[in-house]
Protein backbone atom coordinates (compact mmCIF):
# COMPACT_ATOMS: atom_id res chain seq x y z
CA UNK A 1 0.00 0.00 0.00
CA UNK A 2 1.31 3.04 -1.08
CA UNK A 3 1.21 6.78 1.36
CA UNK A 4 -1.39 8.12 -1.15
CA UNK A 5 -3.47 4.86 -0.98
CA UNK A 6 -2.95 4.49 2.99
CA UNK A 7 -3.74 8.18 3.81
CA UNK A 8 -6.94 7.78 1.74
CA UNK A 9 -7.98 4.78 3.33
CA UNK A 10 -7.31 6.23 6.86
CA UNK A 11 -9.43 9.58 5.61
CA UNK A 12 -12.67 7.40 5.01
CA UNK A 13 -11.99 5.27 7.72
CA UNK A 14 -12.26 8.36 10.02
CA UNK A 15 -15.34 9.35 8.49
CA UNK A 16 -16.97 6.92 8.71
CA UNK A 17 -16.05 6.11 12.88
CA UNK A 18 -16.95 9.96 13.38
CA UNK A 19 -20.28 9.83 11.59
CA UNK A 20 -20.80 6.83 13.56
CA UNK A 21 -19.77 8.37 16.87
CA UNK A 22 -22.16 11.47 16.37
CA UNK A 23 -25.39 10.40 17.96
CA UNK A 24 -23.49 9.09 21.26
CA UNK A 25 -24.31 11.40 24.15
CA UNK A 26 -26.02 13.73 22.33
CA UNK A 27 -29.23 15.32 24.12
CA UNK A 28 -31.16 18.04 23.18
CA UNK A 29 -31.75 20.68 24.74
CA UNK A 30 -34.44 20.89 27.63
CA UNK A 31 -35.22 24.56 26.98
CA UNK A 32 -34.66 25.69 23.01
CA UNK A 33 -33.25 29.03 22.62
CA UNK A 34 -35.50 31.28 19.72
CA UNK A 35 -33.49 30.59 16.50
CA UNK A 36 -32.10 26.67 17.34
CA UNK A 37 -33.17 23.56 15.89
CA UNK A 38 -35.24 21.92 18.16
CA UNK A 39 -32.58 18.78 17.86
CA UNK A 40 -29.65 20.42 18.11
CA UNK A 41 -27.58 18.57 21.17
CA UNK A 42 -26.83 20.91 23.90
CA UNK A 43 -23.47 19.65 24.34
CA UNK A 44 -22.09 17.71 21.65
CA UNK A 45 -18.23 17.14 22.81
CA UNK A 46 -17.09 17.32 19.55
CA UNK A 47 -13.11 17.65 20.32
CA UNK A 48 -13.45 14.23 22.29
CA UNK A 49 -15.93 12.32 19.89
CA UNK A 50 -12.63 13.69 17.06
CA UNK A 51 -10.16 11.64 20.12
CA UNK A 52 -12.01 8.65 20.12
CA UNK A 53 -12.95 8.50 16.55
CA UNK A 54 -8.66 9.33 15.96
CA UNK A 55 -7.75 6.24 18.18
CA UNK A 56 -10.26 4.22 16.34
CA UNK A 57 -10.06 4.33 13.26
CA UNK A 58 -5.97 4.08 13.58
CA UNK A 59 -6.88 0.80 14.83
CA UNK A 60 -8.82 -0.23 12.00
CA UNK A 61 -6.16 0.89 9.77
CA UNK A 62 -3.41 -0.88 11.18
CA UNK A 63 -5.87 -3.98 10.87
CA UNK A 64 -6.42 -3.20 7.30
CA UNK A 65 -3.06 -2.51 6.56
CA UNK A 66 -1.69 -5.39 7.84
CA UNK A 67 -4.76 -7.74 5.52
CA UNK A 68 -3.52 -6.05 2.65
CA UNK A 69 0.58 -6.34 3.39
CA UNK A 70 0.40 -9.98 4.26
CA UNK A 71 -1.83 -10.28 1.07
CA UNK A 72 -4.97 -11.96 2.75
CA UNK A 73 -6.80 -10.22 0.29
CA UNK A 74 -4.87 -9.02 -2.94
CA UNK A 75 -5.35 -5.92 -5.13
CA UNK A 76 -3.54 -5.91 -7.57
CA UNK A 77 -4.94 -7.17 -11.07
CA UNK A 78 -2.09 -8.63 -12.32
């Protein structure tokens, strides 16, 4: 795997942790200021849903790095 092919990979695996992470925690408001969204969360920790989602999905890369390196599943068409 090459850095352009690894840093993509890591990008969407990111994504995809922190869109999954999003709805954890989050609570709307009891009292909704004039101008809100009703469903806005009042606090939605974003900095440490980023942390978790970080630690995660370097975790999954390293596990999908190491499939493709030892060739458990093969890209090239060749």
């Amino acid at each position: 795997m090459g850095l352009v092919s690894g840093l993509v990979v890591y990008i969407l695996l990111w994504w995809w942790v922190f869109l999954m992470t999003l709805p954890f925690g989050a609570k709307a408001p009891d009292a909704v200021e004039t101008g809100h969204a009703t469903s806005a969360p009042a606090k939605p920790m974003l900095w440490w849903k980023a942390g978790i989602t970080t630690l995660i999905a370097g975790i999954l890369f390293a596990i999908v790095y190491w499939i493709i390196v030892s060739e458990i599943i093969n890209l090239d068409t060749a």
